[in-house]
C-alpha atoms as a PDB file:
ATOM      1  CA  UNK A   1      -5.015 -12.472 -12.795  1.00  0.00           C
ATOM      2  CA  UNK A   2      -8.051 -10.155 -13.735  1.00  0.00           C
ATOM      3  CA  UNK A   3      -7.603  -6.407 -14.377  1.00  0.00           C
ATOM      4  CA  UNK A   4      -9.264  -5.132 -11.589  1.00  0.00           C
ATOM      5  CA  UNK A   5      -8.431  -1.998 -10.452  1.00  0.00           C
ATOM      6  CA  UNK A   6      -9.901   0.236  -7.527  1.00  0.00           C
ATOM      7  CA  UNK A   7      -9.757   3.452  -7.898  1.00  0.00           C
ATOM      8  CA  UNK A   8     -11.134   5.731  -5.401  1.00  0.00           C
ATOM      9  CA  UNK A   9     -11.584   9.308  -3.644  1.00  0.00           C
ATOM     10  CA  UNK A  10      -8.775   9.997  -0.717  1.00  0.00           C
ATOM     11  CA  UNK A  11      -9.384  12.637   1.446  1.00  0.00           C
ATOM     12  CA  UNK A  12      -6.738  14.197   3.744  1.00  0.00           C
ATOM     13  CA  UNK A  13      -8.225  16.792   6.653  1.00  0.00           C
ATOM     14  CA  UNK A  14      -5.398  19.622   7.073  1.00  0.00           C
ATOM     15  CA  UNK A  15      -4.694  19.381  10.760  1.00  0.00           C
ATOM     16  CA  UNK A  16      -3.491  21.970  13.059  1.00  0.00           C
ATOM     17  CA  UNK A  17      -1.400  20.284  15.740  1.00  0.00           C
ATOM     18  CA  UNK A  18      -2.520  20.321  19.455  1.00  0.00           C
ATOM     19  CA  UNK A  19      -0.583  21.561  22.487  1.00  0.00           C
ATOM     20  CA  UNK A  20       2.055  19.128  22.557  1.00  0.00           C
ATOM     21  CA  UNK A  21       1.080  17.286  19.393  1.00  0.00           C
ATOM     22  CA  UNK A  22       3.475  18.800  17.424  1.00  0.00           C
ATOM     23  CA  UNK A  23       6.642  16.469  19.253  1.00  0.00           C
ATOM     24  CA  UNK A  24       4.149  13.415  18.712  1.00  0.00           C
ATOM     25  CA  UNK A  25       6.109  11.026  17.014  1.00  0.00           C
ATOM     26  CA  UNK A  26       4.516   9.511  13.397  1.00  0.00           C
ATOM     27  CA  UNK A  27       5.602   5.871  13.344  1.00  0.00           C
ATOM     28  CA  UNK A  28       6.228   3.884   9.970  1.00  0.00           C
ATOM     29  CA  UNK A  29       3.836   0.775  10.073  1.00  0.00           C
ATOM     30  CA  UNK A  30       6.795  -1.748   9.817  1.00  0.00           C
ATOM     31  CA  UNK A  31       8.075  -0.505  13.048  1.00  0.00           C
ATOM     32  CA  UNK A  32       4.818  -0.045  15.193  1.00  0.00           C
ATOM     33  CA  UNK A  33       4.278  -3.876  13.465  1.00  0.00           C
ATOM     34  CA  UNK A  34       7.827  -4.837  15.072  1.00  0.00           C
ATOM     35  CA  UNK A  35       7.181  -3.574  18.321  1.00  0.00           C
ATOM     36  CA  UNK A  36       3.824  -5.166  18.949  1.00  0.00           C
ATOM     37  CA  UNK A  37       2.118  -1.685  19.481  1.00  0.00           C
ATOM     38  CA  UNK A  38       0.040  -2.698  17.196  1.00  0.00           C
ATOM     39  CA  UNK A  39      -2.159  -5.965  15.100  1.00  0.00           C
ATOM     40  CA  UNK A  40      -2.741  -5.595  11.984  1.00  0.00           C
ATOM     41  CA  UNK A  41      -5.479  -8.306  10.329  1.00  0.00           C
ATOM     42  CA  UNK A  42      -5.808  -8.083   5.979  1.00  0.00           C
ATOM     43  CA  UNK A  43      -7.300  -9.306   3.676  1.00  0.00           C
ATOM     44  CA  UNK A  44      -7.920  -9.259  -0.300  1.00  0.00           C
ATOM     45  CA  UNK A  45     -10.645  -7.334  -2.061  1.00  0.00           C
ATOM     46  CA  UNK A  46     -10.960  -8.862  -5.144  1.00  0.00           C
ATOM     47  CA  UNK A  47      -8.802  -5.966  -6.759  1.00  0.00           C
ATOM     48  CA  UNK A  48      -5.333  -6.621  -8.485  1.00  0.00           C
ATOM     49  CA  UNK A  49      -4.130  -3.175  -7.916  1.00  0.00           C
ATOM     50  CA  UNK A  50      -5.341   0.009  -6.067  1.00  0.00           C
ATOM     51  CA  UNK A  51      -7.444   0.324  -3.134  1.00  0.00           C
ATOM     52  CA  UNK A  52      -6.860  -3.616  -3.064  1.00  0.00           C
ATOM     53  CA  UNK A  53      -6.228  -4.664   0.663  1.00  0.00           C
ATOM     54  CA  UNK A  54      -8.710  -4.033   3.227  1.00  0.00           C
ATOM     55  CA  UNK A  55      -7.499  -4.738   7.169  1.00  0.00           C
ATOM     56  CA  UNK A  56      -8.258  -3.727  10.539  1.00  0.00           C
ATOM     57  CA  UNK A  57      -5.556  -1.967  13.166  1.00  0.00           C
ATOM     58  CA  UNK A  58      -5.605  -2.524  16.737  1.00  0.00           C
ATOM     59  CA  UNK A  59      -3.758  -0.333  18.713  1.00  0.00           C
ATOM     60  CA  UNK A  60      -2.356  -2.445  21.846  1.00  0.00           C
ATOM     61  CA  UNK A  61      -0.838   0.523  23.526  1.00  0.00           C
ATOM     62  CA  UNK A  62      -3.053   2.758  26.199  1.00  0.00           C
ATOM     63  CA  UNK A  63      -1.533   6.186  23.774  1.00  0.00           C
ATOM     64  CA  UNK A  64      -2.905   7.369  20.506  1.00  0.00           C
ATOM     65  CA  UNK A  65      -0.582   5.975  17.856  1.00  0.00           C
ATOM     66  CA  UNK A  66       0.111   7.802  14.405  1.00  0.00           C
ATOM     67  CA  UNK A  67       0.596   5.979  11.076  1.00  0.00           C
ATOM     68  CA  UNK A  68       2.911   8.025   8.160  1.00  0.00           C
ATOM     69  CA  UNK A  69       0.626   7.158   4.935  1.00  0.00           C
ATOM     70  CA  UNK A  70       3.724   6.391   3.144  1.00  0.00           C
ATOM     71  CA  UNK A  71       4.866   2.734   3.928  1.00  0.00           C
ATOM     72  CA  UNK A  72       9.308   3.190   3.306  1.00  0.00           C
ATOM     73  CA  UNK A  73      10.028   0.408   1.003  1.00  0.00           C
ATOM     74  CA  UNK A  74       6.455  -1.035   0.920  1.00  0.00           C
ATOM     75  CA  UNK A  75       4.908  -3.471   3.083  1.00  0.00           C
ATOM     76  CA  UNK A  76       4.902  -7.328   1.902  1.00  0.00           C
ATOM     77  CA  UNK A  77       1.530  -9.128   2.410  1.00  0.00           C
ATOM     78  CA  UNK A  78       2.277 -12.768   2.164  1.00  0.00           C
ATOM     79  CA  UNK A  79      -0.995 -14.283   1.206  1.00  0.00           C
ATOM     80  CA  UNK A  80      -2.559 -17.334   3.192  1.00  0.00           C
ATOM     81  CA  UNK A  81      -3.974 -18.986  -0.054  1.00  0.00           C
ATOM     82  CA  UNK A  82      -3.700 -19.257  -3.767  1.00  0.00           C
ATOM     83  CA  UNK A  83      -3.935 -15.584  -4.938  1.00  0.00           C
ATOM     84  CA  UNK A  84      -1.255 -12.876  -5.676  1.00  0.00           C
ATOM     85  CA  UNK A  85       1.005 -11.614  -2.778  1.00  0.00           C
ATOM     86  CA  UNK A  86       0.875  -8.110  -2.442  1.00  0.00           C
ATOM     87  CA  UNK A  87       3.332  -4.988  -1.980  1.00  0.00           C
ATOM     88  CA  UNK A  88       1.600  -2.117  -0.212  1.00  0.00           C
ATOM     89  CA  UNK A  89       2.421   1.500  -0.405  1.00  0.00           C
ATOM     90  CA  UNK A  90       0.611   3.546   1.401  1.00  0.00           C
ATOM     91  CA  UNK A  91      -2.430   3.212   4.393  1.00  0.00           C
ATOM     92  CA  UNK A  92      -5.584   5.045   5.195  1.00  0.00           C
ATOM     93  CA  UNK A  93      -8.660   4.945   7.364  1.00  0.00           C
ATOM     94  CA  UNK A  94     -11.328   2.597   5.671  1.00  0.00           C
ATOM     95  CA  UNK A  95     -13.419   5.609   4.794  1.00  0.00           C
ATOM     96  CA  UNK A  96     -10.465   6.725   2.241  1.00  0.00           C
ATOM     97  CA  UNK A  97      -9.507   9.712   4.768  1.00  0.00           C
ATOM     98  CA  UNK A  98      -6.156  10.678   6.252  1.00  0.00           C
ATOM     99  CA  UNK A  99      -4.599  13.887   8.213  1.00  0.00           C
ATOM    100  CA  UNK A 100      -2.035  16.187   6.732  1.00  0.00           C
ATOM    101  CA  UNK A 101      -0.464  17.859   9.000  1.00  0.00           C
ATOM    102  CA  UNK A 102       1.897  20.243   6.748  1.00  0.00           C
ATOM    103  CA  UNK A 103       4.642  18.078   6.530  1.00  0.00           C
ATOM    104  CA  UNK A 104       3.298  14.599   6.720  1.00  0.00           C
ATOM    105  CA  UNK A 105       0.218  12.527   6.015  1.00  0.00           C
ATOM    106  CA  UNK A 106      -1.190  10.248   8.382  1.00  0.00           C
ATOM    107  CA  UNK A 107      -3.598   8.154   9.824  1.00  0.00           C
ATOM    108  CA  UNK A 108      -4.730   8.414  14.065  1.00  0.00           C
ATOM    109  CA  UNK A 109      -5.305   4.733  16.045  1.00  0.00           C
ATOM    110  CA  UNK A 110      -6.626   5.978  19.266  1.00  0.00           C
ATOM    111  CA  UNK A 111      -5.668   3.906  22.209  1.00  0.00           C
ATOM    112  CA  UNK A 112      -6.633   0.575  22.970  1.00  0.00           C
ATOM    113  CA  UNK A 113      -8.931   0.459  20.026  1.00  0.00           C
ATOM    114  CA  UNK A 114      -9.203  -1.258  16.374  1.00  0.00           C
ATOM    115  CA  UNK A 115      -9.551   0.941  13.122  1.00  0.00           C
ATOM    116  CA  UNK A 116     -10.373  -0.209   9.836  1.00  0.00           C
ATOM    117  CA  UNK A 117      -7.958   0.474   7.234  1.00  0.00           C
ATOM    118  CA  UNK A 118      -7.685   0.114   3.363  1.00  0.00           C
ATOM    119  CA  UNK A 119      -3.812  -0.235   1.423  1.00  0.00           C
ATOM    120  CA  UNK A 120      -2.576   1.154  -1.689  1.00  0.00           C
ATOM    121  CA  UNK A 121      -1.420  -2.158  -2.828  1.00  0.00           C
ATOM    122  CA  UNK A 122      -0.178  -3.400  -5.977  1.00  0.00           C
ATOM    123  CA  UNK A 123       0.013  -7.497  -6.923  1.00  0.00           C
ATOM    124  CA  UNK A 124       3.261  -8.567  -6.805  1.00  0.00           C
ATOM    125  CA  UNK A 125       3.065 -12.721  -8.905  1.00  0.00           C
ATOM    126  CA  UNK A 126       1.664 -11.949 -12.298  1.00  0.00           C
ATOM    127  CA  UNK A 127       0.774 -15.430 -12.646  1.00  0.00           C
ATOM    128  CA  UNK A 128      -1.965 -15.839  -9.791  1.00  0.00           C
ATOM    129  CA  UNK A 129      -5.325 -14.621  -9.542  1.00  0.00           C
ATOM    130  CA  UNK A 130      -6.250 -11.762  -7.505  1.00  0.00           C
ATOM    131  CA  UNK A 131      -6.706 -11.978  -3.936  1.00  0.00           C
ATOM    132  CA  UNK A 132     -10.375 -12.851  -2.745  1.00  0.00           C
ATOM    133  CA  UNK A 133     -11.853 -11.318   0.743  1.00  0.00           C
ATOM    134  CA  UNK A 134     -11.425 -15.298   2.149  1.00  0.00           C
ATOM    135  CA  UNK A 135      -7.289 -14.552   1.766  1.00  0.00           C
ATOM    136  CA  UNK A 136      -6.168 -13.711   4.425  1.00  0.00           C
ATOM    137  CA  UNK A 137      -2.219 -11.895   4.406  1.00  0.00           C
ATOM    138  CA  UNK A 138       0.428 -11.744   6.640  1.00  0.00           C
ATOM    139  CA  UNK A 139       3.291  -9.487   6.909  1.00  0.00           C
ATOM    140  CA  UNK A 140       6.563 -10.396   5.988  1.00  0.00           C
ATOM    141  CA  UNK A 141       9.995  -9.539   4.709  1.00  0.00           C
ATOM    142  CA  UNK A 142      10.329  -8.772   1.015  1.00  0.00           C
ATOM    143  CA  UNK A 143      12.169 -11.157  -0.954  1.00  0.00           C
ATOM    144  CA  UNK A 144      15.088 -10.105  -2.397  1.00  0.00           C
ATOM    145  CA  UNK A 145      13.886 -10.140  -5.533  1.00  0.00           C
ATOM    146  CA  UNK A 146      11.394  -7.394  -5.333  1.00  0.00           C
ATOM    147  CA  UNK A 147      13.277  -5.029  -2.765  1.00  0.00           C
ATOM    148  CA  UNK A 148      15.118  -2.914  -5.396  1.00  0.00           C
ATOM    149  CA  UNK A 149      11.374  -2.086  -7.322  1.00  0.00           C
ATOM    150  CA  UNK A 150       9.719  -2.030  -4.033  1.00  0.00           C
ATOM    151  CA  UNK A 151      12.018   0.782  -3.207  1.00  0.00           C
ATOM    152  CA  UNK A 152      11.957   2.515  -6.466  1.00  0.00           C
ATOM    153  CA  UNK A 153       7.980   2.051  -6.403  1.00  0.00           C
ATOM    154  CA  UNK A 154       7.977   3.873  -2.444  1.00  0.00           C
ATOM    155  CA  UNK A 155      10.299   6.571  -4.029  1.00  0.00           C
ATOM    156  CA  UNK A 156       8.095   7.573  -6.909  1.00  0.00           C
ATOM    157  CA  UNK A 157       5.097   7.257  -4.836  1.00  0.00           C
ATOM    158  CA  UNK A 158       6.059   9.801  -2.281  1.00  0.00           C
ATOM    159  CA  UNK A 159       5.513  12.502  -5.074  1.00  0.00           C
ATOM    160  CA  UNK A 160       1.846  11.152  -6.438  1.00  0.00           C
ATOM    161  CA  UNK A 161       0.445  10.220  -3.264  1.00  0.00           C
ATOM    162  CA  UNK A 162      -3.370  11.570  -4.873  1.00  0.00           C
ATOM    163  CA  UNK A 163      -2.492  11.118  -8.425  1.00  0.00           C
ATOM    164  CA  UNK A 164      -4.166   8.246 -10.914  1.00  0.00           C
ATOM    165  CA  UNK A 165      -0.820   7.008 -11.837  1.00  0.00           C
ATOM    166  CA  UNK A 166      -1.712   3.184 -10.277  1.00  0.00           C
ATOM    167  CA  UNK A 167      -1.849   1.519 -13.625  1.00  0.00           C
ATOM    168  CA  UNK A 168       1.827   2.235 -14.190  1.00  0.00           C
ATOM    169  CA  UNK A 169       3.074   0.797 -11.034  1.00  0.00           C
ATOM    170  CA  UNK A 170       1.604  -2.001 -11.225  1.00  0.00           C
ATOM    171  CA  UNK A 171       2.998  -2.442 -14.746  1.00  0.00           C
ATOM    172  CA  UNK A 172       6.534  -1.219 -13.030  1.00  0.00           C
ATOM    173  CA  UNK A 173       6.120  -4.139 -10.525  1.00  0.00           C
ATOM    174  CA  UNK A 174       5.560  -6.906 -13.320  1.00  0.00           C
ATOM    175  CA  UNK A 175       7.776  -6.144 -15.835  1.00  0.00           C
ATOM    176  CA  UNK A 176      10.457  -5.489 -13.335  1.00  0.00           C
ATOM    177  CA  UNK A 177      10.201  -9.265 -12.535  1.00  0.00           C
ATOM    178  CA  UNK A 178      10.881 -10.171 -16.105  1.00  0.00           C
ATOM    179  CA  UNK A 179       7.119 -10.466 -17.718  1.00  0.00           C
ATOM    180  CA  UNK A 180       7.419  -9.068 -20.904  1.00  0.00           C
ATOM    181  CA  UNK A 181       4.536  -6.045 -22.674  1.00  0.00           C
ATOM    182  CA  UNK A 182       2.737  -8.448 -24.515  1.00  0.00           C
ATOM    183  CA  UNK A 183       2.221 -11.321 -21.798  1.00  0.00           C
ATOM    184  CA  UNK A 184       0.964  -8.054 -19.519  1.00  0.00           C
ATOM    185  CA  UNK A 185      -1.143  -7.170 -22.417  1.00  0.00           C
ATOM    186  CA  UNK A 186      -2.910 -10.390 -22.535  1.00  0.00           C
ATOM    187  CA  UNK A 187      -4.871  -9.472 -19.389  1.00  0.00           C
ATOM    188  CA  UNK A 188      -4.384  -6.043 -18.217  1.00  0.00           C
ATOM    189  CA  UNK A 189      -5.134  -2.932 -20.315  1.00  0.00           C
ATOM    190  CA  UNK A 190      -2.860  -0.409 -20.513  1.00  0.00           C
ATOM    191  CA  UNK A 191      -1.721   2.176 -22.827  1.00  0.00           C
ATOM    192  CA  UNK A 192       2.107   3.638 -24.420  1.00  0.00           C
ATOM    193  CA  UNK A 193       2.024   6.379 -21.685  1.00  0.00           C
ATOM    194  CA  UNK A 194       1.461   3.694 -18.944  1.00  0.00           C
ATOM    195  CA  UNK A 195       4.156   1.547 -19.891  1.00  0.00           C
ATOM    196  CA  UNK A 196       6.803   5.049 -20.732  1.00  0.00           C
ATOM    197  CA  UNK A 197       6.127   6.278 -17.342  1.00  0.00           C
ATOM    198  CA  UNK A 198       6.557   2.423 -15.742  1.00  0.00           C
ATOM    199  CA  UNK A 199       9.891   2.044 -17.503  1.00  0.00           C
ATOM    200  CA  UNK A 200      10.697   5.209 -15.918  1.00  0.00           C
ATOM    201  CA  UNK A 201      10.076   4.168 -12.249  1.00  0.00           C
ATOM    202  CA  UNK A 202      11.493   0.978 -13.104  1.00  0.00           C
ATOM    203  CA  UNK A 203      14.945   3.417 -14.345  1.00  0.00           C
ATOM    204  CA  UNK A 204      15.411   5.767 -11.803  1.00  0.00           C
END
């Protein structure tokens, strides 16, 4: 595991909704996944943390589909070879951009055509390396393990959707699994107020 984060600029147009628009329903990925609406294809970036899972949506359905940002729970991406698993947060267009409509953020897949997308992701196995852009991930059911920090990681992130708090969740996710400060300090820098505000998400 390098520490490897990606940080970058989101941007989220204000949208006024259209005729009709306003009843459009915003579907949770998990479910549109479920459903076969849509494919979803990832992969790793190189990243351990951050804007670390690149992918590409198609929309199977002949409607415009809408994506909430916020992924309930996370989303687990089982990965296909040696590097970190991943637990995903929240999704955006691959240029980094999103629609806020007043009440919710979230991305459009217009019908019968593929997007590319990008993941708020965090690495979920402390022990493996990160995941390379030859990794490819699947979706998959969270152990049980990491459901109760996946849940308390969604939670927090609700509130901080454009805030630089990434370095603390990631520390949340590890140390919830048992690895202590110092073994997390070996390879991934962090400071007190990182690993205060982790042992808060990890408390609430």
């Amino acid at each position: 595991m390098r520490n490897y984060l990606v940080l970058v600029l989101l941007v989220c147009v204000f949208s006024t909704p259209l005729f009709g628009q306003s009843r459009q329903r915003i579907h949770q990925l998990q479910d549109a996944l479920a459903n076969n609406s849509i494919t979803l294809t990832a992969n790793g970036n190189g990243s351990s943390s951050g804007m670390s899972v690149d992918g590409t949506i198609k929309n199977n359905t002949g409607a415009e589909i809408l994506i909430n940002v916020i992924l309930d729970n996370g989303l687990y991406f089982k990965n296909s070879g040696v590097g970190q698993n991943m637990i995903a947060t929240q999704i955006f267009l691959g240029d980094n951009t999103c629609v806020y409509n007043g009440t919710f953020y979230y991305i459009s897949i217009p019908p019968n055509r593929e997007a590319a997308v990008t993941f708020l992701a965090f690495c979920a196995d402390f022990e493996r390396s990160n995941p390379s852009s030859s990794e490819q991930f699947s979706s998959a059911a969270l152990p049980d393990n990491l459901k109760g920090i996946a849940a308390k990681i969604s939670k927090y992130m609700e509130n901080t959707i454009f805030e630089d708090e990434i370095t603390a969740v990631q520390l949340a996710l590890w140390h919830y699994q048992g690895v202590n400060r110092s073994s997390i300090a070996e390879q991934f820098v962090f400071d007190d107020s990182d690993w205060e505000l982790a042992a808060s998400i990890i408390n609430n």
